[in-house]
PDB file of N, CA and C in Angstrom:
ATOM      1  N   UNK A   1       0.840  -1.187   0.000  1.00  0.00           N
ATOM      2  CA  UNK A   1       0.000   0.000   0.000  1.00  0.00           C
ATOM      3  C   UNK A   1       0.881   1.245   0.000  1.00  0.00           C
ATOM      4  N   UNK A   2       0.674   2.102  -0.888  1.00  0.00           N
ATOM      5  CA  UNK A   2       1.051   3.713  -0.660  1.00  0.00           C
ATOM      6  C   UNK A   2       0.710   4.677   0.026  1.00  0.00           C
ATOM      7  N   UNK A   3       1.589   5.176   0.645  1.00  0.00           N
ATOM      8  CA  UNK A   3       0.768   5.792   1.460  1.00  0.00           C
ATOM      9  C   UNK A   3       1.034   7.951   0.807  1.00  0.00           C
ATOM     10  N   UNK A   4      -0.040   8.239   1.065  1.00  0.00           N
ATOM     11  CA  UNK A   4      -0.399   9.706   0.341  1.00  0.00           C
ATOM     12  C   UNK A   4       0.795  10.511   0.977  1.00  0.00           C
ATOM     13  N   UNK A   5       0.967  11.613   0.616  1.00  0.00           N
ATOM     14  CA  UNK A   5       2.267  12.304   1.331  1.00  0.00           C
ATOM     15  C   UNK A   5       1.045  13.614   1.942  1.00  0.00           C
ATOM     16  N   UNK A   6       1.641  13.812   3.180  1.00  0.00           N
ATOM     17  CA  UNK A   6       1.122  14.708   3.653  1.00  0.00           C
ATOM     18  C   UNK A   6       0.648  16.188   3.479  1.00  0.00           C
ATOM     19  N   UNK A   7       0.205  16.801   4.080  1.00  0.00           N
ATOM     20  CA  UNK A   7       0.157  18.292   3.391  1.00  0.00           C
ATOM     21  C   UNK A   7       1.389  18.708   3.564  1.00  0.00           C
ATOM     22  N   UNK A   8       2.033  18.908   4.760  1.00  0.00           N
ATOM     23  CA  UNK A   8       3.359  18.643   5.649  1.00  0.00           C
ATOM     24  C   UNK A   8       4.032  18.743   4.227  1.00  0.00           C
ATOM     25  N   UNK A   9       4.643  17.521   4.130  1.00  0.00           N
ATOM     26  CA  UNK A   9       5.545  16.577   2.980  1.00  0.00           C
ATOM     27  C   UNK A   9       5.584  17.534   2.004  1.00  0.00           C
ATOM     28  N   UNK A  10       4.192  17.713   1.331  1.00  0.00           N
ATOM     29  CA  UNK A  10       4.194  18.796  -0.148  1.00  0.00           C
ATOM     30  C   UNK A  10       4.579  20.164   0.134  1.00  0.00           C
ATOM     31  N   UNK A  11       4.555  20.811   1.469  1.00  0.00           N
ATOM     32  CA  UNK A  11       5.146  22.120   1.630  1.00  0.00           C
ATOM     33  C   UNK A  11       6.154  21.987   1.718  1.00  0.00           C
ATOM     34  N   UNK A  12       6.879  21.111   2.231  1.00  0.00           N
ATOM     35  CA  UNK A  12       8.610  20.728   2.426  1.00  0.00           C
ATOM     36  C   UNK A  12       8.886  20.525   0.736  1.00  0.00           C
ATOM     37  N   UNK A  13       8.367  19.603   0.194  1.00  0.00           N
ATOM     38  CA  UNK A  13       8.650  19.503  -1.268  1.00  0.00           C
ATOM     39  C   UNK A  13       8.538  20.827  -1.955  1.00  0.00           C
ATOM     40  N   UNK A  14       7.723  21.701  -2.004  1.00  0.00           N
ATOM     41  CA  UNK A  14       7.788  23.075  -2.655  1.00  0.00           C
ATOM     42  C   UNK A  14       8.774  24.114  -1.775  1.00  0.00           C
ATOM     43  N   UNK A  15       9.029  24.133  -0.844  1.00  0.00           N
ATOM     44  CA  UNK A  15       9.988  24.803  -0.464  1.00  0.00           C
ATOM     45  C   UNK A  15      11.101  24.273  -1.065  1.00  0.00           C
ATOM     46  N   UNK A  16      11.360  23.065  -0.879  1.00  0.00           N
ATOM     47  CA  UNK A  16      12.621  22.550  -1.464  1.00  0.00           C
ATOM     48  C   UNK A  16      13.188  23.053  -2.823  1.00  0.00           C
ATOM     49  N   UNK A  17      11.821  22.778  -3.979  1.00  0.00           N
ATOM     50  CA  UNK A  17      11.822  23.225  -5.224  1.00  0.00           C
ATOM     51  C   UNK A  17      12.222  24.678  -5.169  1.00  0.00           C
ATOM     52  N   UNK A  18      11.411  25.040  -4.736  1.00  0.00           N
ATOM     53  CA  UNK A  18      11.335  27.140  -4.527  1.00  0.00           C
ATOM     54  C   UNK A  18      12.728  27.286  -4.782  1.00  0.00           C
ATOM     55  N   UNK A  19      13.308  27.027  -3.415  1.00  0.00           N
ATOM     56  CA  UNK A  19      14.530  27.436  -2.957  1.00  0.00           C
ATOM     57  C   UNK A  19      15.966  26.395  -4.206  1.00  0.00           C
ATOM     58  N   UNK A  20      15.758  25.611  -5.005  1.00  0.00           N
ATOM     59  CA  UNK A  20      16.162  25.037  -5.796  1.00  0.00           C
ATOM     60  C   UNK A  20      17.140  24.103  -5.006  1.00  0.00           C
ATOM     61  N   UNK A  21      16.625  23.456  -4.088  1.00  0.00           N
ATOM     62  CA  UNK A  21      17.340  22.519  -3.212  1.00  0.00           C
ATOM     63  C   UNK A  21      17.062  21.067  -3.816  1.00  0.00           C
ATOM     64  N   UNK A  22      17.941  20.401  -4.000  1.00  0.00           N
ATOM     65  CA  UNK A  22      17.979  18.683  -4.385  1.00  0.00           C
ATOM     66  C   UNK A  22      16.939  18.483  -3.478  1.00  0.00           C
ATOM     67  N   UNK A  23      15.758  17.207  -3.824  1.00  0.00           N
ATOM     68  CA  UNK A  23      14.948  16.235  -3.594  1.00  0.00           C
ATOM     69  C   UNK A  23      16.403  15.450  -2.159  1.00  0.00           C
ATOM     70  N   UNK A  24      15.092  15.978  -1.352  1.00  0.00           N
ATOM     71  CA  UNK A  24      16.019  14.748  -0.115  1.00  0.00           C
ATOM     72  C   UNK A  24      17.411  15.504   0.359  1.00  0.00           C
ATOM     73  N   UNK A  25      17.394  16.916   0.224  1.00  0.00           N
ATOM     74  CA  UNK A  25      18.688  17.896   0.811  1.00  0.00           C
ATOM     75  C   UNK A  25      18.997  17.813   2.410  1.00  0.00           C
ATOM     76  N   UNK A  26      17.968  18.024   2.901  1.00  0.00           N
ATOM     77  CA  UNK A  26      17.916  17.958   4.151  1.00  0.00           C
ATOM     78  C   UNK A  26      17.484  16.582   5.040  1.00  0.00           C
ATOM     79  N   UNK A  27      18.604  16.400   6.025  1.00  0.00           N
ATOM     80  CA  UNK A  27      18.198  15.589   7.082  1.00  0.00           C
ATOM     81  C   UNK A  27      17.366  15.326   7.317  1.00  0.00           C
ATOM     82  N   UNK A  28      17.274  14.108   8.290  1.00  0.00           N
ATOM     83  CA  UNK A  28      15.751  13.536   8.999  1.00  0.00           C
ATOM     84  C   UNK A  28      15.387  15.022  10.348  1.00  0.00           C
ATOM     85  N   UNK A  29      16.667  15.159  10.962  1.00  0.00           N
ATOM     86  CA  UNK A  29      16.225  16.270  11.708  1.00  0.00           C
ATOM     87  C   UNK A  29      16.094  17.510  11.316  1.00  0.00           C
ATOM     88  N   UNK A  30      16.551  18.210   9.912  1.00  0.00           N
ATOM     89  CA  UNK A  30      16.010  19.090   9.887  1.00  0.00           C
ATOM     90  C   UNK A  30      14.808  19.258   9.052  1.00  0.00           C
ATOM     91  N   UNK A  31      14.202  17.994   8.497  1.00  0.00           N
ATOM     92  CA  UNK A  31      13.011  18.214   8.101  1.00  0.00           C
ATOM     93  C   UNK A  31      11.630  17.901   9.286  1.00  0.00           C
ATOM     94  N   UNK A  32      12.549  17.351  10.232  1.00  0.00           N
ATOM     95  CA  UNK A  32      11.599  17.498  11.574  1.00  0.00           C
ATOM     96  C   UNK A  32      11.335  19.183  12.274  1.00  0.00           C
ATOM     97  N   UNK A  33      12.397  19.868  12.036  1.00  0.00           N
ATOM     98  CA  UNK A  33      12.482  21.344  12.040  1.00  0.00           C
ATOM     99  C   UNK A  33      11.175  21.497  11.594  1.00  0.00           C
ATOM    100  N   UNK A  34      11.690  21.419  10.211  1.00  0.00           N
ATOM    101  CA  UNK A  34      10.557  22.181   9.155  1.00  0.00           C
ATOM    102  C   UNK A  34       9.439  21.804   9.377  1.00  0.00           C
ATOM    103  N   UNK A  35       8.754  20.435   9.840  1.00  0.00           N
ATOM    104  CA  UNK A  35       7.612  20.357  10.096  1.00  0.00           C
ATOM    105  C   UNK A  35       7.412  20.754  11.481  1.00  0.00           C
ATOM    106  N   UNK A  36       8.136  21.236  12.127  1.00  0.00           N
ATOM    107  CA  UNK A  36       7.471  21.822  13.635  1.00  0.00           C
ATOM    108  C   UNK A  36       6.884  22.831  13.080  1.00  0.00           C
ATOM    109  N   UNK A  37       7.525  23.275  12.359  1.00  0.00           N
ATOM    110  CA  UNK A  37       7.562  25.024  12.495  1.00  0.00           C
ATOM    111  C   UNK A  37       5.835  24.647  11.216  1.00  0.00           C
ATOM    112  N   UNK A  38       6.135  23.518  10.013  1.00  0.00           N
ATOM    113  CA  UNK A  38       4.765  24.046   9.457  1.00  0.00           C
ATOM    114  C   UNK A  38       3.527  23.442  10.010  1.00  0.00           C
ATOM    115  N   UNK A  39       3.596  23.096  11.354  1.00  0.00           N
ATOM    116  CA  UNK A  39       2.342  22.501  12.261  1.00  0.00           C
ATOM    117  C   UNK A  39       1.702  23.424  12.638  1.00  0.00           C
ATOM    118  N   UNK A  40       1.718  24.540  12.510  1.00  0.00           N
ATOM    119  CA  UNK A  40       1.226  25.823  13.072  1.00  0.00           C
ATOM    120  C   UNK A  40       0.516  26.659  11.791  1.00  0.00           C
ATOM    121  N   UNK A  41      -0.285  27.945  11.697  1.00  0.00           N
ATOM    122  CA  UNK A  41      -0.468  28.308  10.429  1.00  0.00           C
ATOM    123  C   UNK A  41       0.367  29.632  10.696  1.00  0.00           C
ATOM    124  N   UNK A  42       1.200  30.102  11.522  1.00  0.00           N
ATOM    125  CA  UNK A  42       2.470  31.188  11.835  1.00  0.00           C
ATOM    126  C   UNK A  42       3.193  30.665  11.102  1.00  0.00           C
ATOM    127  N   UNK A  43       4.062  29.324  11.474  1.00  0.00           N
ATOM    128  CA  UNK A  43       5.375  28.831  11.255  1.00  0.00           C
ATOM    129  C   UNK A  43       5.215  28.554   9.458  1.00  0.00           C
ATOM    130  N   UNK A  44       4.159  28.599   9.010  1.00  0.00           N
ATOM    131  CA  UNK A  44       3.382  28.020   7.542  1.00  0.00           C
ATOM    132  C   UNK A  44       3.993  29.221   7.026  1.00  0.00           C
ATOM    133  N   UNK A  45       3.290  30.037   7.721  1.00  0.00           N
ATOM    134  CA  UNK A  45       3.572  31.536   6.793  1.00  0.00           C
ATOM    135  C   UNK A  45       5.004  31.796   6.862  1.00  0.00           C
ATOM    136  N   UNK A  46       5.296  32.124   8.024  1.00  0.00           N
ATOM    137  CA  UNK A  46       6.905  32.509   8.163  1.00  0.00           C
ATOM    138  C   UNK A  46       7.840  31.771   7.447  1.00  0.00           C
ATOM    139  N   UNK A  47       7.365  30.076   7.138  1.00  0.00           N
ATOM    140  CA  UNK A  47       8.275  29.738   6.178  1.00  0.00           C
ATOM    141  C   UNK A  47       8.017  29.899   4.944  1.00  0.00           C
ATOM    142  N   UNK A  48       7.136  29.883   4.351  1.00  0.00           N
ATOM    143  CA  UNK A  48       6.627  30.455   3.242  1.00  0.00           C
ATOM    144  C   UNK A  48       7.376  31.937   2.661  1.00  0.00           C
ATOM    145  N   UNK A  49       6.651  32.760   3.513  1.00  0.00           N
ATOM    146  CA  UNK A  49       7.614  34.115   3.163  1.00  0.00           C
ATOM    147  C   UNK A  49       9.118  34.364   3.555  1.00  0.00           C
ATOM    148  N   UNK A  50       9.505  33.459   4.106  1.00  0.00           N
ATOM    149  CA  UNK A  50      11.097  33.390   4.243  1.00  0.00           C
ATOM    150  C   UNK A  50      11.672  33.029   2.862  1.00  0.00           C
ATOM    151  N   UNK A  51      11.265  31.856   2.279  1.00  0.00           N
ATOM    152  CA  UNK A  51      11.151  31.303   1.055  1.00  0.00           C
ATOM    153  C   UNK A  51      10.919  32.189  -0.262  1.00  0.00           C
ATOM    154  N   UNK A  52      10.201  33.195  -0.515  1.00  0.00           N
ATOM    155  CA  UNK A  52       9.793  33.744  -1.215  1.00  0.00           C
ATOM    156  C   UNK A  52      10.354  35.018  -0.853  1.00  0.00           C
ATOM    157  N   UNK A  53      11.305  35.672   0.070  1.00  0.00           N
ATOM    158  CA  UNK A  53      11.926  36.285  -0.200  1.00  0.00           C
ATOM    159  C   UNK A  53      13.572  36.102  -0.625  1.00  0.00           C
ATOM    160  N   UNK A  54      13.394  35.110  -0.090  1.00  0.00           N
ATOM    161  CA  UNK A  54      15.176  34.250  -0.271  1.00  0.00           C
ATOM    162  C   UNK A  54      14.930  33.918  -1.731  1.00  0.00           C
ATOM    163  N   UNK A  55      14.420  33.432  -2.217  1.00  0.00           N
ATOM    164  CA  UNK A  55      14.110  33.235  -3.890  1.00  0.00           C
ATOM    165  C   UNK A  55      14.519  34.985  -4.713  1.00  0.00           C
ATOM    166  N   UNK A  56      13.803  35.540  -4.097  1.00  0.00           N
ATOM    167  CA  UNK A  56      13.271  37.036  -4.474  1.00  0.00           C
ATOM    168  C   UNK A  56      15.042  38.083  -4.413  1.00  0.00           C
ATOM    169  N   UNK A  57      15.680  37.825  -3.495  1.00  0.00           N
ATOM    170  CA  UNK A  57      16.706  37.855  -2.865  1.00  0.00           C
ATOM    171  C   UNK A  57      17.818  37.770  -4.158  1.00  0.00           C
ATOM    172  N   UNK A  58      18.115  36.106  -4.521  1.00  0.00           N
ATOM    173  CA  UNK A  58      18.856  35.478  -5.196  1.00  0.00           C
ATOM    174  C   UNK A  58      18.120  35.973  -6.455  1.00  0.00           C
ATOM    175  N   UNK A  59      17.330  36.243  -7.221  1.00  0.00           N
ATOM    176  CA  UNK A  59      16.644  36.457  -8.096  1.00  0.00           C
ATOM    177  C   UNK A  59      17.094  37.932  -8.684  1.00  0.00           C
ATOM    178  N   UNK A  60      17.110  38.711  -7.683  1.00  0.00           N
ATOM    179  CA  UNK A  60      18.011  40.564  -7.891  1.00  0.00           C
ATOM    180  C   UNK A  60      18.679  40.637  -8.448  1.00  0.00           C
ATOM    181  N   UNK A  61      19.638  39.672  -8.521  1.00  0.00           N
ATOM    182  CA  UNK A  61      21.230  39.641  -9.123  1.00  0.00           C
ATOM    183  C   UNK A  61      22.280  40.744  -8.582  1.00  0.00           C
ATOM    184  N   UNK A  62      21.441  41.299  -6.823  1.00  0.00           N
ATOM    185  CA  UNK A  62      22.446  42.051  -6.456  1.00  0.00           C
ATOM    186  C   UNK A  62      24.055  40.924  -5.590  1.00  0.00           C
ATOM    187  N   UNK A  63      24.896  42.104  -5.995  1.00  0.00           N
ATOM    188  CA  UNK A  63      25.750  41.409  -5.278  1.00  0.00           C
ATOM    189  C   UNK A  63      26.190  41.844  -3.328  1.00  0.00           C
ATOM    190  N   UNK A  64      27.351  41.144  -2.463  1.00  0.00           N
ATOM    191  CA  UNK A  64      26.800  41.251  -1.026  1.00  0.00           C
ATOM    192  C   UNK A  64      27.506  42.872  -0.809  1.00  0.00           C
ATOM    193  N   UNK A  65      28.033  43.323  -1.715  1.00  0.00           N
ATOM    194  CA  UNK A  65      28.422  44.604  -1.628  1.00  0.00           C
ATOM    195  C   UNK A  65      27.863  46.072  -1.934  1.00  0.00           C
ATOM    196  N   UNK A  66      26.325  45.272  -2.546  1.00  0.00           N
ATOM    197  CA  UNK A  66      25.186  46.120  -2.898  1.00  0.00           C
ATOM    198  C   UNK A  66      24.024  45.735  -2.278  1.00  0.00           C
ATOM    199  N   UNK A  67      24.309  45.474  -1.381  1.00  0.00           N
ATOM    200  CA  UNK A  67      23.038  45.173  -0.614  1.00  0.00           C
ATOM    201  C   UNK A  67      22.494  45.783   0.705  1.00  0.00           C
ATOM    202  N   UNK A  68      23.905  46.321   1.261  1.00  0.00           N
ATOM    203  CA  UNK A  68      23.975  47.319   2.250  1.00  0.00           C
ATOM    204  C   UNK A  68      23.259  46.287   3.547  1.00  0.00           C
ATOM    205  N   UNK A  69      22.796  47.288   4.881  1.00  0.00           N
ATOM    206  CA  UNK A  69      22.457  46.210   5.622  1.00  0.00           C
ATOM    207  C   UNK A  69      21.274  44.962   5.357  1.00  0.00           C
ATOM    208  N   UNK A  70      20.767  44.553   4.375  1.00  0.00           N
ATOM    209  CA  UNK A  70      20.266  42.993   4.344  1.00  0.00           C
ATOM    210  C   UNK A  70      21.159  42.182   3.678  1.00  0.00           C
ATOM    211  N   UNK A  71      22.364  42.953   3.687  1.00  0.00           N
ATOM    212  CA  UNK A  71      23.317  41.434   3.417  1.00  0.00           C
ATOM    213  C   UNK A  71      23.255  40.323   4.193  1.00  0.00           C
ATOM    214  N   UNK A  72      23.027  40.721   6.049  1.00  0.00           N
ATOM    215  CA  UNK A  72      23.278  40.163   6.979  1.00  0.00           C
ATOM    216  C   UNK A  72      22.101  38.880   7.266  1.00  0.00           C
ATOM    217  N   UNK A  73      20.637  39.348   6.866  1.00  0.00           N
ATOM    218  CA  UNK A  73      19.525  39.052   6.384  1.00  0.00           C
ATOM    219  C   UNK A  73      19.315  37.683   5.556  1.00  0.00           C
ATOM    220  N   UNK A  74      20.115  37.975   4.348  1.00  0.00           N
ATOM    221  CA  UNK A  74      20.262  37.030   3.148  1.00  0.00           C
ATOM    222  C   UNK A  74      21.252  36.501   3.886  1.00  0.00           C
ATOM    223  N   UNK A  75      22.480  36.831   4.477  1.00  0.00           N
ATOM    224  CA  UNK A  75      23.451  35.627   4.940  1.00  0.00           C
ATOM    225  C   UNK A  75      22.553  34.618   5.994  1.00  0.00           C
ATOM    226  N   UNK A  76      22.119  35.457   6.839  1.00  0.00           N
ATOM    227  CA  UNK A  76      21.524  34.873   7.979  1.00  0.00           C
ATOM    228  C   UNK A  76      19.944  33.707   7.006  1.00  0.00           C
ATOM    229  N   UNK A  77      19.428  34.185   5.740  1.00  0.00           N
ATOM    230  CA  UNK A  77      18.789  33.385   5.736  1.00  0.00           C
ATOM    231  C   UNK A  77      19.108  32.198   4.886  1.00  0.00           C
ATOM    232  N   UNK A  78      20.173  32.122   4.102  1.00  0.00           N
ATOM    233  CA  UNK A  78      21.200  31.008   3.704  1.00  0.00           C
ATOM    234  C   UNK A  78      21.437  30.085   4.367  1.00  0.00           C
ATOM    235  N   UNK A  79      21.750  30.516   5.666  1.00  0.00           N
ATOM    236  CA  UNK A  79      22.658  29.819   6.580  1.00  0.00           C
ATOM    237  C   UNK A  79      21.675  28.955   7.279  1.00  0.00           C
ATOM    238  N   UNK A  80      20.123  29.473   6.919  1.00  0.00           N
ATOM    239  CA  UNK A  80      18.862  29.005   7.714  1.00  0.00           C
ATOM    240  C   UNK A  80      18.666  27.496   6.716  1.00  0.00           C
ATOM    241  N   UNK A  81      18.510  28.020   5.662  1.00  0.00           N
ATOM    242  CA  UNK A  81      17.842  27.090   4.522  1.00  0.00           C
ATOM    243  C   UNK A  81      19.275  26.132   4.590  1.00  0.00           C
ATOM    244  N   UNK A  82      20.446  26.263   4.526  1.00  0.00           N
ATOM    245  CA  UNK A  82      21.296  24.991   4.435  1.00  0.00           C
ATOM    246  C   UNK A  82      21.325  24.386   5.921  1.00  0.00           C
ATOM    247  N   UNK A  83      20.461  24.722   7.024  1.00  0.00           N
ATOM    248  CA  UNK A  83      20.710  24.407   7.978  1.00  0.00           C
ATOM    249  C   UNK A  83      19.985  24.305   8.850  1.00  0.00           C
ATOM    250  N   UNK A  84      17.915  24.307   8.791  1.00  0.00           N
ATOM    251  CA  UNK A  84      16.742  24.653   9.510  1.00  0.00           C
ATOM    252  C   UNK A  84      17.521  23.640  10.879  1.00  0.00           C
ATOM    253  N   UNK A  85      17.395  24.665  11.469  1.00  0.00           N
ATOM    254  CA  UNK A  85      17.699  24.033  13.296  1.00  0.00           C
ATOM    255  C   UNK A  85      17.049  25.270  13.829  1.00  0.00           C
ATOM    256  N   UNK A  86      16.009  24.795  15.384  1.00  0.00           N
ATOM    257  CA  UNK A  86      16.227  26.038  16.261  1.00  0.00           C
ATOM    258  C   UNK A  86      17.276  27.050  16.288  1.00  0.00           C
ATOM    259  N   UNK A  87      18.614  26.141  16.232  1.00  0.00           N
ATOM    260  CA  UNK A  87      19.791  27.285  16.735  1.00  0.00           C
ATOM    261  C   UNK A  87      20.016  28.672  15.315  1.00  0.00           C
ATOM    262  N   UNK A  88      19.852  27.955  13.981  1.00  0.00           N
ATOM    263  CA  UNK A  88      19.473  28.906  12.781  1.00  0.00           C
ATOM    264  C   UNK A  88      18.316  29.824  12.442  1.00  0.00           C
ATOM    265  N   UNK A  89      17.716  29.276  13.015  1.00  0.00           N
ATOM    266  CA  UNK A  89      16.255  29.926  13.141  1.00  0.00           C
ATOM    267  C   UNK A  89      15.895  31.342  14.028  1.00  0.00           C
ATOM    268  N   UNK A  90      16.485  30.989  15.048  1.00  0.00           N
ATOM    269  CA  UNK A  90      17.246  31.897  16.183  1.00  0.00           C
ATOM    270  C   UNK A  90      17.932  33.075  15.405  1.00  0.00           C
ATOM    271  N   UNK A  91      18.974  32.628  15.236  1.00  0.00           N
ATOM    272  CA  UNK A  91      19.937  33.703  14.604  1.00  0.00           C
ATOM    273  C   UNK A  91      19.628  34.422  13.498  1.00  0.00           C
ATOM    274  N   UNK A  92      18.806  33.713  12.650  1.00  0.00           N
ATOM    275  CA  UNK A  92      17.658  34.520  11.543  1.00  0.00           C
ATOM    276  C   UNK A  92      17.174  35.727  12.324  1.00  0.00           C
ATOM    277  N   UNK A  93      16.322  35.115  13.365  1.00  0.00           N
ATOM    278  CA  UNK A  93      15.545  36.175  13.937  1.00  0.00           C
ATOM    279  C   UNK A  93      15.897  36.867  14.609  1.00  0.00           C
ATOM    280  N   UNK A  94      16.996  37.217  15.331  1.00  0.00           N
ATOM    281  CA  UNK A  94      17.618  38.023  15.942  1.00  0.00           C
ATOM    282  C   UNK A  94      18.678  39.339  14.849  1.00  0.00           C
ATOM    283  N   UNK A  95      18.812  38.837  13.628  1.00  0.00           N
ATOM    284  CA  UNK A  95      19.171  39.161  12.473  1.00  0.00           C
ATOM    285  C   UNK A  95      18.173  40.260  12.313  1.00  0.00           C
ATOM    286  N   UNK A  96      17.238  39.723  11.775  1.00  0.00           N
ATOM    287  CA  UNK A  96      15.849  40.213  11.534  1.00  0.00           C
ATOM    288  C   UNK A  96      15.997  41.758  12.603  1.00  0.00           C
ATOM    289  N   UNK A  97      15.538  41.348  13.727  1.00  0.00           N
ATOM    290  CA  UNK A  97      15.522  41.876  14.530  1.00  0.00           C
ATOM    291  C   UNK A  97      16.492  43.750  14.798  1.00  0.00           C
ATOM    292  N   UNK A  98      17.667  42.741  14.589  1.00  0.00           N
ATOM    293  CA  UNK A  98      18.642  44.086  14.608  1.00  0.00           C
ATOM    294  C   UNK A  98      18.198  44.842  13.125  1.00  0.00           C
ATOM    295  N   UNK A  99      18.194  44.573  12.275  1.00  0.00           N
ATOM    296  CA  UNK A  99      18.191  45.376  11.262  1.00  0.00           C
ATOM    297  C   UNK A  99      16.561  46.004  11.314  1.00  0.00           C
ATOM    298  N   UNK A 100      16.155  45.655  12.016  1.00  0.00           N
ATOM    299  CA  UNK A 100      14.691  47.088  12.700  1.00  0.00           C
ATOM    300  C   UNK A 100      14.536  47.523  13.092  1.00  0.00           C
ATOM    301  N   UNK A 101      15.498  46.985  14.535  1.00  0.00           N
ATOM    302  CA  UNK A 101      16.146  48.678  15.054  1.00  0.00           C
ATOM    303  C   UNK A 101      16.888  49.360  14.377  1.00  0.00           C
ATOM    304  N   UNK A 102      17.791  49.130  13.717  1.00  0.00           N
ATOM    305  CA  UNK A 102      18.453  49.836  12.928  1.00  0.00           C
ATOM    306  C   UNK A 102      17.851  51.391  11.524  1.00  0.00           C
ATOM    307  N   UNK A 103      16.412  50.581  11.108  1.00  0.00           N
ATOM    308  CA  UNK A 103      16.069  52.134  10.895  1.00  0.00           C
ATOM    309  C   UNK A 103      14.542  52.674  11.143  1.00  0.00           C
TER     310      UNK A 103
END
């Protein structure tokens, strides 16, 4: 028997695509990440639009010397997508964070 892939599963699969990540890039634990975070309809969105700006991002064709402060942003959200852990996720958002105080 086959079993259907989840809703779960197909958002991990289109993020994957989005972000142009190989089928099966990520770990067993960090696709346990990813489904914490898309068990919620927050964590849905937030990854969603993380996704769609990181696409949006790479898509500019700016380079990290024209980007002024969201270089730190795009580094910080690189470092997320090759790496969904609390501890990346974190540092995204604290990323985030500083660059709103900032203006």
């Amino acid at each position: 028997m086959q079993s259907n892939p989840t809703t779960r599963d197909r958002l991990i699969d289109w993020l994957s695509e989005l972000l142009g990540r190989p089928g099966g890039s990520w770990n067993d634990s960090q696709r346990a990440f990813l489904d914490s975070l898309l068990a919620g309809d927050e964590g849905t969105k937030t990854l969603a639009e993380l996704a769609v700006a990181t696409t949006r991002i790479r898509a500019s064709g700016l380079q990290s010397d024209q980007m002024g402060p969201l270089r730190d942003v795009h580094e910080a959200m690189e470092e997320f997508w090759n790496n969904p852990s609390a501890e990346t996720y974190e540092e995204l958002h604290a990323t985030g964070k500083i660059l709103n105080s900032d203006s």
